[in-house]
PDB file of N, CA and C in Angstrom:
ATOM      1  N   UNK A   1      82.460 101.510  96.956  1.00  0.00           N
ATOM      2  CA  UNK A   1      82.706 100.095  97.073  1.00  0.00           C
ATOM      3  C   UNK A   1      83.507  99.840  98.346  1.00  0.00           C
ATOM      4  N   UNK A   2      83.030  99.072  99.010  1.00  0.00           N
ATOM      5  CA  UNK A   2      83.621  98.120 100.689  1.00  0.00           C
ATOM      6  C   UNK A   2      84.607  96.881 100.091  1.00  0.00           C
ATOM      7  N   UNK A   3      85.995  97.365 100.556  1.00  0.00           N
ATOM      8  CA  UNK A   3      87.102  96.634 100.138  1.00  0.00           C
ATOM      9  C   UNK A   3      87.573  95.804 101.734  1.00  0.00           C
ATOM     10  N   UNK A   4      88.491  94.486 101.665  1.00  0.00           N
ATOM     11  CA  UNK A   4      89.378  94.401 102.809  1.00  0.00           C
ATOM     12  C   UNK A   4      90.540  94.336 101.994  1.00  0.00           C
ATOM     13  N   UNK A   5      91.336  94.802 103.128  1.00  0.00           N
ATOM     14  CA  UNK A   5      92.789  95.025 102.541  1.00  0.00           C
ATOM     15  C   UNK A   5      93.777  93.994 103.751  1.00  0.00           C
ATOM     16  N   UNK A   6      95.184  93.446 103.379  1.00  0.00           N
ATOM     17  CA  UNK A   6      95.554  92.863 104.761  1.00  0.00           C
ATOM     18  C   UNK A   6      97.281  93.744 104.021  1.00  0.00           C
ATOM     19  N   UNK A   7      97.529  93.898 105.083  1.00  0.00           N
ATOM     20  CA  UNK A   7      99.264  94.552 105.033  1.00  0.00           C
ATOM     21  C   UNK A   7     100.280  93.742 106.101  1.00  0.00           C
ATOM     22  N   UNK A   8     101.361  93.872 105.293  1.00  0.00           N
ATOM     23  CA  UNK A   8     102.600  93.385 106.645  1.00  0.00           C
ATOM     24  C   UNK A   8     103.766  94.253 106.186  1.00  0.00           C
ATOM     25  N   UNK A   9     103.933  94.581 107.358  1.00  0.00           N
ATOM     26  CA  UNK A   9     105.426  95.141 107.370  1.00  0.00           C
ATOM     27  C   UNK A   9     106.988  94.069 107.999  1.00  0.00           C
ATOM     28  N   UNK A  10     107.686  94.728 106.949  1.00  0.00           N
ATOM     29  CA  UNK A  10     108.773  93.822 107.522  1.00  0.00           C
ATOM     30  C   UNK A  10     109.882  94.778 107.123  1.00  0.00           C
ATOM     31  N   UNK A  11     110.566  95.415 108.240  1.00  0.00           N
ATOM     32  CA  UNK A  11     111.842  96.392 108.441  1.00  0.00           C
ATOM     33  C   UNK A  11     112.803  96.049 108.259  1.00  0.00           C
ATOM     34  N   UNK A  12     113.566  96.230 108.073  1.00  0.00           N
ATOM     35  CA  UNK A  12     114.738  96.020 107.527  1.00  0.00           C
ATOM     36  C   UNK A  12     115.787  96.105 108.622  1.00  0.00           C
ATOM     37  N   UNK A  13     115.966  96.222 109.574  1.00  0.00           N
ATOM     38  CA  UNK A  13     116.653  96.914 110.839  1.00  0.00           C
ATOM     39  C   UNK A  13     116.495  95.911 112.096  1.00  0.00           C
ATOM     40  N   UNK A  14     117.199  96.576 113.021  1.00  0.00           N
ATOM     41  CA  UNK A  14     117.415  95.637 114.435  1.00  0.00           C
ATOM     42  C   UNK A  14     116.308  95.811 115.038  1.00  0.00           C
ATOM     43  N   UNK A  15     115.769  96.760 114.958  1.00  0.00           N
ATOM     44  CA  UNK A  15     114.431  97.486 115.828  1.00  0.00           C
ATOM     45  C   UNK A  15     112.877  97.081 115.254  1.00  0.00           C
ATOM     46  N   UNK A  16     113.294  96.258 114.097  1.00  0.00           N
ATOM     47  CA  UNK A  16     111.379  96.329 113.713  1.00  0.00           C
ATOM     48  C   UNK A  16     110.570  96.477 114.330  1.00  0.00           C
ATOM     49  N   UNK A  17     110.454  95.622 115.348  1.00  0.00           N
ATOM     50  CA  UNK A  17     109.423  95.538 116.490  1.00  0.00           C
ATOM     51  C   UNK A  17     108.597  96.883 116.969  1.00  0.00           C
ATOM     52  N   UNK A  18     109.331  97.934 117.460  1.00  0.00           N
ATOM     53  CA  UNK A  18     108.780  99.401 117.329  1.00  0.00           C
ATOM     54  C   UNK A  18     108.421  99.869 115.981  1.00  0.00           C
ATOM     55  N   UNK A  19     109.209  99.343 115.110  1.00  0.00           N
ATOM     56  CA  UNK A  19     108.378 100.216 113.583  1.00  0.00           C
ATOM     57  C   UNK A  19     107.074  99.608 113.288  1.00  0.00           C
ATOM     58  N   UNK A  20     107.142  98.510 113.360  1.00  0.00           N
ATOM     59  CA  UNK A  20     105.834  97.525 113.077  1.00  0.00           C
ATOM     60  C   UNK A  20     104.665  98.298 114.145  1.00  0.00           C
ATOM     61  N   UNK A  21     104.897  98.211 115.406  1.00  0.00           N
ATOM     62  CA  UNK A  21     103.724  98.872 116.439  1.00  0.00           C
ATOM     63  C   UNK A  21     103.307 100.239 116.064  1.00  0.00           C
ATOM     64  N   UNK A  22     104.756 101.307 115.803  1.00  0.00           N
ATOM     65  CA  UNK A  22     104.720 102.596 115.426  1.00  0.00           C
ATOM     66  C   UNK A  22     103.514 102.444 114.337  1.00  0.00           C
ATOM     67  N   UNK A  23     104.071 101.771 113.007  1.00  0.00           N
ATOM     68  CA  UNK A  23     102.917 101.677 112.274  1.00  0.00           C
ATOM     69  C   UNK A  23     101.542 101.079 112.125  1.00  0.00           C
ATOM     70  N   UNK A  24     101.474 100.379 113.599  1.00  0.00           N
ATOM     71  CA  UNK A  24      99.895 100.081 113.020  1.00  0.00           C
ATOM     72  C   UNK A  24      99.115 100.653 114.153  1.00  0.00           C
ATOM     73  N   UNK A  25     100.018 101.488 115.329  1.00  0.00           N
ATOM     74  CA  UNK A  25      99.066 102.540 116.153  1.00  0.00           C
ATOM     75  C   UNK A  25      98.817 103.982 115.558  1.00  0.00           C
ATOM     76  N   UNK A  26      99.846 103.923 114.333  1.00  0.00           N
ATOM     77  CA  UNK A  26      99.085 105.476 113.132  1.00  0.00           C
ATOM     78  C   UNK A  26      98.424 105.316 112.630  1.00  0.00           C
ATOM     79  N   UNK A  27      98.123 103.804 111.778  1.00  0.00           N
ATOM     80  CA  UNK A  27      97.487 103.084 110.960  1.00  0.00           C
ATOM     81  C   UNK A  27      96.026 102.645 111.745  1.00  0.00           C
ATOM     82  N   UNK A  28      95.948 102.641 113.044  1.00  0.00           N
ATOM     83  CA  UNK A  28      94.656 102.832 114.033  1.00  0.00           C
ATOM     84  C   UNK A  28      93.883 104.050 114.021  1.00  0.00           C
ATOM     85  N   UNK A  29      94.830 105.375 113.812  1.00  0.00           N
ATOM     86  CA  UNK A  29      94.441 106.523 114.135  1.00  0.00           C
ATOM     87  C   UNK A  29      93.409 107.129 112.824  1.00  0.00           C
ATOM     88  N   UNK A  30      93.587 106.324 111.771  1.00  0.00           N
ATOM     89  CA  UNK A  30      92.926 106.874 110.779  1.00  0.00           C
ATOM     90  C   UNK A  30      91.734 106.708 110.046  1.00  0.00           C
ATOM     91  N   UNK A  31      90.723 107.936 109.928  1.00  0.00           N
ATOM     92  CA  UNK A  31      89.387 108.069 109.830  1.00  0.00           C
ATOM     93  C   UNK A  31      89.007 107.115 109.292  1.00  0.00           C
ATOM     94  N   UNK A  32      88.057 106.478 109.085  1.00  0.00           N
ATOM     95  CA  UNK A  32      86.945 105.669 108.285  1.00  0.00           C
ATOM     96  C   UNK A  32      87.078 103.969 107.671  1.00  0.00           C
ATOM     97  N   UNK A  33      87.893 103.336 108.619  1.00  0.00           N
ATOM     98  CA  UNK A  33      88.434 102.360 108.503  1.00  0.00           C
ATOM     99  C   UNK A  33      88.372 101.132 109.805  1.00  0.00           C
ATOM    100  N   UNK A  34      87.992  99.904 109.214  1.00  0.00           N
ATOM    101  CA  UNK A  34      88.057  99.105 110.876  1.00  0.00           C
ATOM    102  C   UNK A  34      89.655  98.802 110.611  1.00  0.00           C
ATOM    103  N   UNK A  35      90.286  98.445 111.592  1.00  0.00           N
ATOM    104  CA  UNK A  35      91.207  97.618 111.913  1.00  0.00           C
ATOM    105  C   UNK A  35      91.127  96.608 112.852  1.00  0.00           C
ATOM    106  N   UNK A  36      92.356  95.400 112.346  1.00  0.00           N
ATOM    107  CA  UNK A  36      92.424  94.339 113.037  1.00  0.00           C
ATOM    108  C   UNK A  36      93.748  93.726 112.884  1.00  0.00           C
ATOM    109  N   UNK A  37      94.652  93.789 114.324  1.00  0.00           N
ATOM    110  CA  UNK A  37      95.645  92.853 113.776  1.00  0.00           C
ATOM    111  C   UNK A  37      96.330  91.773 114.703  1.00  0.00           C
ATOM    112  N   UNK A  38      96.971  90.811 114.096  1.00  0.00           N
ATOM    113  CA  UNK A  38      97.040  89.705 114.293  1.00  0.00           C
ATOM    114  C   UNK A  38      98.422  89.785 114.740  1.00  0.00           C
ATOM    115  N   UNK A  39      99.310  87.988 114.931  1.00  0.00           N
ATOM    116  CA  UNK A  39     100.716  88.116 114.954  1.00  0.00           C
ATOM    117  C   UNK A  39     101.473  88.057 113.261  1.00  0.00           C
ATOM    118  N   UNK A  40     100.415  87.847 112.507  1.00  0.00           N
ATOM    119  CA  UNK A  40     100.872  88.090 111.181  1.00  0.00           C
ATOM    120  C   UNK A  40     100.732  88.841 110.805  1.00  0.00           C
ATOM    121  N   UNK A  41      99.836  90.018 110.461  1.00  0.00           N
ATOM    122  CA  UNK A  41      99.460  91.029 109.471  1.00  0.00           C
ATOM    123  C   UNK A  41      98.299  91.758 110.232  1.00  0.00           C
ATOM    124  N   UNK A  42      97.972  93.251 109.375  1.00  0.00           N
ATOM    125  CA  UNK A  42      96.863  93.474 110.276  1.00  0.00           C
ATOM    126  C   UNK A  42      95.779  93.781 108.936  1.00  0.00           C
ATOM    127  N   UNK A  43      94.711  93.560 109.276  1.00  0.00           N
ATOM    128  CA  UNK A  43      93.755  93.910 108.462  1.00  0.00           C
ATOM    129  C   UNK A  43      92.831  95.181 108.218  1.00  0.00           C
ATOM    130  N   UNK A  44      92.321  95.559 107.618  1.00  0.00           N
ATOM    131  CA  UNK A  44      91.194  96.698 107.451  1.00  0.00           C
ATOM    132  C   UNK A  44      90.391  96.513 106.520  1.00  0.00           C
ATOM    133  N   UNK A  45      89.343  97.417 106.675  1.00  0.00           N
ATOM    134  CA  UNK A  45      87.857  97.201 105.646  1.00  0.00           C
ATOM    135  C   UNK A  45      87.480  98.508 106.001  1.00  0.00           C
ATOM    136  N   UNK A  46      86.275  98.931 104.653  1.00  0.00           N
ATOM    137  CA  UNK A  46      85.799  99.984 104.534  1.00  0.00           C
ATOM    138  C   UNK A  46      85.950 100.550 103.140  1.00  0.00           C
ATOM    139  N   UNK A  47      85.222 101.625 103.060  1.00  0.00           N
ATOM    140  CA  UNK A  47      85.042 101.936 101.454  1.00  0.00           C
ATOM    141  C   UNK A  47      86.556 102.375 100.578  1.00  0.00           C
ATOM    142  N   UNK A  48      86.930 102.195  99.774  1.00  0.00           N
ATOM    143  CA  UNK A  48      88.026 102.277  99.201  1.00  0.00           C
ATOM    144  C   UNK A  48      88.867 102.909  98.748  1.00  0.00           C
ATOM    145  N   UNK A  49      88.285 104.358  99.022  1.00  0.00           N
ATOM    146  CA  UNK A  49      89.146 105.753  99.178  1.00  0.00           C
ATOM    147  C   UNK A  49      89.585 105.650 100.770  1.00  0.00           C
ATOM    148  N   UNK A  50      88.560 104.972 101.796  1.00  0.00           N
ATOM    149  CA  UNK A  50      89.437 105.469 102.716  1.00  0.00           C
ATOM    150  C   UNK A  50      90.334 104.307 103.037  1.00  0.00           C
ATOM    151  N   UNK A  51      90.390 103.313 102.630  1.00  0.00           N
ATOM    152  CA  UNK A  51      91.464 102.182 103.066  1.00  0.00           C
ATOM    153  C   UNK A  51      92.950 102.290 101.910  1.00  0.00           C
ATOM    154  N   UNK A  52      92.716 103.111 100.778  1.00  0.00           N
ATOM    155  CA  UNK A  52      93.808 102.863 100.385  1.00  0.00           C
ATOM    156  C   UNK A  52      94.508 104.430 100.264  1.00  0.00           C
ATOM    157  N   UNK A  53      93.357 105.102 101.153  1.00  0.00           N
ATOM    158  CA  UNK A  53      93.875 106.627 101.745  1.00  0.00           C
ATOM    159  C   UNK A  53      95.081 106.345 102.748  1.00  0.00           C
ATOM    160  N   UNK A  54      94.198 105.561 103.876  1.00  0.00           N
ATOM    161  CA  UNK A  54      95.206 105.304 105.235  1.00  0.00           C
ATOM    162  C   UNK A  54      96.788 104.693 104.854  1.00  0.00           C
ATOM    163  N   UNK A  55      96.023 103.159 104.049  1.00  0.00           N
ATOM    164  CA  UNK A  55      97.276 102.684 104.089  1.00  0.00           C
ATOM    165  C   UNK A  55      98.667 103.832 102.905  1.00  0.00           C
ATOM    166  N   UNK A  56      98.716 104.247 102.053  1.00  0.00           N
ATOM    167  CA  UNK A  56      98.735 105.084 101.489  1.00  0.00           C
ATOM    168  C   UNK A  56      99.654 105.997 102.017  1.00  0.00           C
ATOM    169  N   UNK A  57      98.833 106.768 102.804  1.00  0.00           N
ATOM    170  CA  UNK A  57      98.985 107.780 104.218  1.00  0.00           C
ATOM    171  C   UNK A  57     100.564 107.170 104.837  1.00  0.00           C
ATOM    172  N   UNK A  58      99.874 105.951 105.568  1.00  0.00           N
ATOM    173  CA  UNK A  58     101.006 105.523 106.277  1.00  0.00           C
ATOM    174  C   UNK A  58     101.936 105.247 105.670  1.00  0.00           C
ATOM    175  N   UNK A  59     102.116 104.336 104.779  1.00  0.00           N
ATOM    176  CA  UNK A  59     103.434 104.005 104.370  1.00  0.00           C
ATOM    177  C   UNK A  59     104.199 104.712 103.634  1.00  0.00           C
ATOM    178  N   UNK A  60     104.028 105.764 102.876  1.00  0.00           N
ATOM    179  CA  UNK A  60     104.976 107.089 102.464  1.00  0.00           C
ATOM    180  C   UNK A  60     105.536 107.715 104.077  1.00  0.00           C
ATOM    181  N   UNK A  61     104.380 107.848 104.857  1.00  0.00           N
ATOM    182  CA  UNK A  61     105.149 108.495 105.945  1.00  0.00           C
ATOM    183  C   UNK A  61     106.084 107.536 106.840  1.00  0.00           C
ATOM    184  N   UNK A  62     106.180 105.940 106.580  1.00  0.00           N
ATOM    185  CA  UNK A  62     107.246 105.343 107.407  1.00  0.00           C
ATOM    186  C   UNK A  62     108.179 105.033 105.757  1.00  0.00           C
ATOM    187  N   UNK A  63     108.624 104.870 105.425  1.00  0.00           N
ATOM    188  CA  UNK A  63     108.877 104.929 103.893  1.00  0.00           C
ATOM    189  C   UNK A  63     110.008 106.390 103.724  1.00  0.00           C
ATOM    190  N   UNK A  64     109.562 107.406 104.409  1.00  0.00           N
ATOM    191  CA  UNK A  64     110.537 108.849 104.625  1.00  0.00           C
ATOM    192  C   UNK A  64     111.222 108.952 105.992  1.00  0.00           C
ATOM    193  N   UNK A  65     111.196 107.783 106.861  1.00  0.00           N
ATOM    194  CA  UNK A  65     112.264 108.011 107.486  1.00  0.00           C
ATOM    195  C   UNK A  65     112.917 107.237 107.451  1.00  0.00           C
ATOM    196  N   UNK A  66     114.226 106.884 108.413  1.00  0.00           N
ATOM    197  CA  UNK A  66     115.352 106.277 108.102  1.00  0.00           C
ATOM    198  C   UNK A  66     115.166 104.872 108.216  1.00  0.00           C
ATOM    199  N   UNK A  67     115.701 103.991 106.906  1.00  0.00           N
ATOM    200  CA  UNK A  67     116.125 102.599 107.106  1.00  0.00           C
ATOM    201  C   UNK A  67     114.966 102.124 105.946  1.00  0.00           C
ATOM    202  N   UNK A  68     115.201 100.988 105.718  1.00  0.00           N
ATOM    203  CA  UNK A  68     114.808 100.263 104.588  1.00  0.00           C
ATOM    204  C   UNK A  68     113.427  99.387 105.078  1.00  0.00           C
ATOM    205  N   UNK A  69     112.632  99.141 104.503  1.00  0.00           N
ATOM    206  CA  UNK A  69     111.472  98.397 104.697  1.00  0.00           C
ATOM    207  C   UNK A  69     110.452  97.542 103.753  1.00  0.00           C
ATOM    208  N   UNK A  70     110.184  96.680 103.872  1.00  0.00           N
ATOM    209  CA  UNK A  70     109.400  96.190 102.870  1.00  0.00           C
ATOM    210  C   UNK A  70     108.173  96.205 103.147  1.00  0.00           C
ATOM    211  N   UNK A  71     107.108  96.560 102.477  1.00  0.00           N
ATOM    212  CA  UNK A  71     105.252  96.021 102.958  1.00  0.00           C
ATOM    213  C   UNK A  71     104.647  94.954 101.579  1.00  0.00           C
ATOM    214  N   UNK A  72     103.872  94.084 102.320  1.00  0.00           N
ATOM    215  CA  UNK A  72     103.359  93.530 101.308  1.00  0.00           C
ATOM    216  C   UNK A  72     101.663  93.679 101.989  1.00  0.00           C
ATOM    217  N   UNK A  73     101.095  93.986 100.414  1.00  0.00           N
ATOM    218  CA  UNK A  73      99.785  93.698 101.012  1.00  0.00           C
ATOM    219  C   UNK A  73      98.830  93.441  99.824  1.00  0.00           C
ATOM    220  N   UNK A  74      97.648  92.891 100.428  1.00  0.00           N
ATOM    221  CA  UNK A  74      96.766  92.586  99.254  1.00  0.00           C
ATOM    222  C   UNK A  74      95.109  92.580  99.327  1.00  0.00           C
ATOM    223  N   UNK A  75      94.764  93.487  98.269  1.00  0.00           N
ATOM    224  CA  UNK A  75      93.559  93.855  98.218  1.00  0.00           C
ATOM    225  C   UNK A  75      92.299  92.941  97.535  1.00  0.00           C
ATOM    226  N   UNK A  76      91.335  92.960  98.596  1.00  0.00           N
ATOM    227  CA  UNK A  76      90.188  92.429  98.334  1.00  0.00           C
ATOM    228  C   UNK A  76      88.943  92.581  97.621  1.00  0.00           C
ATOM    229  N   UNK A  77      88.051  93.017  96.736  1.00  0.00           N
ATOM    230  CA  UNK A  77      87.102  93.682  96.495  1.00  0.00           C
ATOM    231  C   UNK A  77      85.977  93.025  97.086  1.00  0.00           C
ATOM    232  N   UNK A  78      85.501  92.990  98.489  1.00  0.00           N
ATOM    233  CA  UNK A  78      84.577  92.472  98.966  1.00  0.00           C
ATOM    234  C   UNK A  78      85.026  92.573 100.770  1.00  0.00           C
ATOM    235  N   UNK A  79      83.766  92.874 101.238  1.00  0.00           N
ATOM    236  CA  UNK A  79      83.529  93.299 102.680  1.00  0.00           C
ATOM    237  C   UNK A  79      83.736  92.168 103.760  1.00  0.00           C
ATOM    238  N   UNK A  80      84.965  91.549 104.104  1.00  0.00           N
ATOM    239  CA  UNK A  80      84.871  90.476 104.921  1.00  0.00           C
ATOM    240  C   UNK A  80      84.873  91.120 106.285  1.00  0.00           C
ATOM    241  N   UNK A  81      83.984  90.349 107.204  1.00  0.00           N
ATOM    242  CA  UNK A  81      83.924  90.226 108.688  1.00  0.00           C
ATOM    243  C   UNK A  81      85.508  90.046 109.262  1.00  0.00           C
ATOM    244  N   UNK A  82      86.368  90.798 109.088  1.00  0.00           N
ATOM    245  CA  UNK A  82      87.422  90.865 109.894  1.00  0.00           C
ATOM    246  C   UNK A  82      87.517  90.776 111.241  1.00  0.00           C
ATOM    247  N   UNK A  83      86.512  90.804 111.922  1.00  0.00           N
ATOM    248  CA  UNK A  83      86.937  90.786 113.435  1.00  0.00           C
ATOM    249  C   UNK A  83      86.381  89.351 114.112  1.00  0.00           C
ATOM    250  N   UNK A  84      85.777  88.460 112.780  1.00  0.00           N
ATOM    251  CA  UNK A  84      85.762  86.880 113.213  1.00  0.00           C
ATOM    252  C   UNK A  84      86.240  86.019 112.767  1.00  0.00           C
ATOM    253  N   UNK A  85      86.836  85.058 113.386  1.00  0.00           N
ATOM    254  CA  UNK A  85      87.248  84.113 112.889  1.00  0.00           C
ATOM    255  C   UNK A  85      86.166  83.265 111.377  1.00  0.00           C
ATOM    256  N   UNK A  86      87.226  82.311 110.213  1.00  0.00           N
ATOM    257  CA  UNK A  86      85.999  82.304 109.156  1.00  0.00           C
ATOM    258  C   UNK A  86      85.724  80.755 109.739  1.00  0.00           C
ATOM    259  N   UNK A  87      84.475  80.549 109.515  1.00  0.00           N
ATOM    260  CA  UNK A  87      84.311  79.289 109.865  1.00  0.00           C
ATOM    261  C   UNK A  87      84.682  78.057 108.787  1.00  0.00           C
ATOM    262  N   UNK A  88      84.959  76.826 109.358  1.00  0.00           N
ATOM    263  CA  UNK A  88      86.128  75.977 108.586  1.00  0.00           C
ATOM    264  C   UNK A  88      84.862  75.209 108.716  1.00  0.00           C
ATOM    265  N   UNK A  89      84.013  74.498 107.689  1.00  0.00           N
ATOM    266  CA  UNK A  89      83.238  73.641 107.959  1.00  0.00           C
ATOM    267  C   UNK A  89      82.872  72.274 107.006  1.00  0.00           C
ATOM    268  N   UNK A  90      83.655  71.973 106.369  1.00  0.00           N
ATOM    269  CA  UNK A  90      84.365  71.086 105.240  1.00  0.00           C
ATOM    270  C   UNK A  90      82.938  71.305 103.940  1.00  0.00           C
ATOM    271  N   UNK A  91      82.163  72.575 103.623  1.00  0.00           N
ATOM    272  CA  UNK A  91      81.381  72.930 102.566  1.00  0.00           C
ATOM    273  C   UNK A  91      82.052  73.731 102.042  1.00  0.00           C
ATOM    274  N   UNK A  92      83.181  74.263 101.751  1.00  0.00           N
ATOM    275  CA  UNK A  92      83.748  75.166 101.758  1.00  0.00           C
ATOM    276  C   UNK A  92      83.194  76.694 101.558  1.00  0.00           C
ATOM    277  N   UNK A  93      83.220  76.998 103.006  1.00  0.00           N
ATOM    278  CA  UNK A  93      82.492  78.480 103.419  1.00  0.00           C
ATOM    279  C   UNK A  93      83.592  78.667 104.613  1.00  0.00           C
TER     280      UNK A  93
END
């Protein structure tokens, strides 16, 4: 099954700004997944071992080093076109 998933990080610390990038250029690096991100959140799609592999992946490994962090994120069961804008066309689509 082809899921989208959207995540945000929000650090706890003076520095987020590098943890946030840190994590979504590891969160780039990983097999079988699109990414996409925004100034809010970043997104991914793909089958559902590997999107909730990555994210998964990543956030235990920023999660074990130092300082406090929060992620929120929320899962989709359905394959959205993440890399377009949705069209607003008052039918609601």
């Amino acid at each position: 099954m082809r899921i989208t998933a959207e995540i945000s990080l929000y650090p706890l610390n003076e520095q987020f700004v590098s943890d946030i990038t840190d994590f979504i250029l590891v969160l780039r690096r990983q097999p079988g997944i699109e990414i996409i991100s925004n100034q809010m959140s970043t997104q991914l799609r793909g089958e559902f071992a590997a999107v909730t592999g990555a994210l998964n992946r990543c956030m235990e490994a920023s999660m074990a080093g130092p300082g406090a962090m929060a992620f929120v994120v929320k899962y989709l069961n359905a394959d959205l076109p993440i890399g377009s804008a949705p069209g607003i066309d008052g039918a609601g689509h």
